[in-house]
Protein backbone atom coordinates (compact mmCIF):
# COMPACT_ATOMS: atom_id res chain seq x y z
CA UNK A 1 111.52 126.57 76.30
CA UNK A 2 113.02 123.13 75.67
CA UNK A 3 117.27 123.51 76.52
CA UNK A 4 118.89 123.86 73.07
CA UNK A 5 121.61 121.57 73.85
CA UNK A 6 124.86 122.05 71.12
CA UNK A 7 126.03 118.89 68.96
CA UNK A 8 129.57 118.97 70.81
CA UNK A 9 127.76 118.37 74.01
CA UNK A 10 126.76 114.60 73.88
CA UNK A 11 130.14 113.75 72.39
CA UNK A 12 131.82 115.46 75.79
CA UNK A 13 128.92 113.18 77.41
CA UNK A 14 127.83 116.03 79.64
CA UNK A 15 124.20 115.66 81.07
CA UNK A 16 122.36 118.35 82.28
CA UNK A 17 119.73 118.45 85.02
CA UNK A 18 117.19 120.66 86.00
CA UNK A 19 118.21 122.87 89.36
CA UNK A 20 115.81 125.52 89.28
CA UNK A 21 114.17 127.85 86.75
CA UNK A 22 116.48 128.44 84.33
CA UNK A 23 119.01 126.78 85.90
CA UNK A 24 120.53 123.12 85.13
CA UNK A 25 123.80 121.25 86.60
CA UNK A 26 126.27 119.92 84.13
CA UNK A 27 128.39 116.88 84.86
CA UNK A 28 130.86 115.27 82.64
CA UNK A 29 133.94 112.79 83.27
CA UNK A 30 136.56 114.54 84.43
CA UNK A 31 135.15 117.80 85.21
CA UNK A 32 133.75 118.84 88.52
CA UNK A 33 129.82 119.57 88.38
CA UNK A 34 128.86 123.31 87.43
CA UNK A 35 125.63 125.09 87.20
CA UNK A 36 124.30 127.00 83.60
CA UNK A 37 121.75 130.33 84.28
CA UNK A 38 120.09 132.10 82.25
CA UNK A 39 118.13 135.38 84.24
CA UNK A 40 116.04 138.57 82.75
CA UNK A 41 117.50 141.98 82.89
CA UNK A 42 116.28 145.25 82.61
CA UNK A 43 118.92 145.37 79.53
CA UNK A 44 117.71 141.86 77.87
CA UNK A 45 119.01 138.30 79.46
CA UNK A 46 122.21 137.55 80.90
CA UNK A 47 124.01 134.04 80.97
CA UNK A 48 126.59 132.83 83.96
CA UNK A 49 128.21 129.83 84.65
CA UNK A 50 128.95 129.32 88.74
CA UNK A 51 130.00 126.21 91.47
CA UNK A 52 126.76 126.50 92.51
CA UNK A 53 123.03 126.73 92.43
CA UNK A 54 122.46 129.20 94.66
CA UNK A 55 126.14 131.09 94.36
CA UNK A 56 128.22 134.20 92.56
CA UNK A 57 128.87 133.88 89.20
CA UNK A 58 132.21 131.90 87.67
CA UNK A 59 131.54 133.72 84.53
CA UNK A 60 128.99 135.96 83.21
CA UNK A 61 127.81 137.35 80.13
CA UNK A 62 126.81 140.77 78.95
CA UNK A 63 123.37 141.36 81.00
CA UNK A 64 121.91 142.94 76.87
CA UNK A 65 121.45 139.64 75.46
CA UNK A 66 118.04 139.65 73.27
CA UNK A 67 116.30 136.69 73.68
CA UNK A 68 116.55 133.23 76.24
CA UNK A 69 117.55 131.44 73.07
CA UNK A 70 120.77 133.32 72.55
CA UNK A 71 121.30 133.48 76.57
CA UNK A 72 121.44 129.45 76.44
CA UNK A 73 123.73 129.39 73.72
CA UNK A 74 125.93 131.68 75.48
CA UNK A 75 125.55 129.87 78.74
CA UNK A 76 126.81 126.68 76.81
CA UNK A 77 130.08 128.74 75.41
CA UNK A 78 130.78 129.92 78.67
CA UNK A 79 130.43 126.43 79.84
CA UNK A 80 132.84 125.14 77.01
CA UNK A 81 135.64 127.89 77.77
CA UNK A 82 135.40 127.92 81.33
CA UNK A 83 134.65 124.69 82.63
CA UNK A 84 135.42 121.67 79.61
CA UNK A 85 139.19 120.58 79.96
């Protein structure tokens, strides 16, 4: 599934790259690098935001989301409220 990337992103100029399945790093100016995951649950798909590839969750989701598409969307709100300044 291709990263559905919202319109407000490019005008933050944030880039995202690839740092694992389902799991990208997100630099902007003036914001310190974060990582966006998506993962599968028993419940549906949960979205976090983290400091990290590899660490705990910053933020997290509800772990009931229905489909990846809505997890990424989350993952990108999470990313504007927690981490955008």
């Amino acid at each position: 599934m291709e990263l559905p990337i919202p319109a407000w992103f490019k005008y933050r100029q944030c880039e995202a790259q690839a740092a694992g399945e389902n799991c990208y790093r997100i630099t902007a100016p003036q914001m310190e690098p974060v990582y966006l995951r998506i993962r599968q649950t028993p419940t549906g798909w949960q979205a976090s935001l983290s400091q990290s590839a590899d660490g705990p969750d910053s933020l997290a989701s509800a772990p009931n989301l229905p489909d990846e598409r809505e997890a990424w969307t989350t993952a990108f709100e999470l990313l504007r409220v927690g981490a955008i300044v």
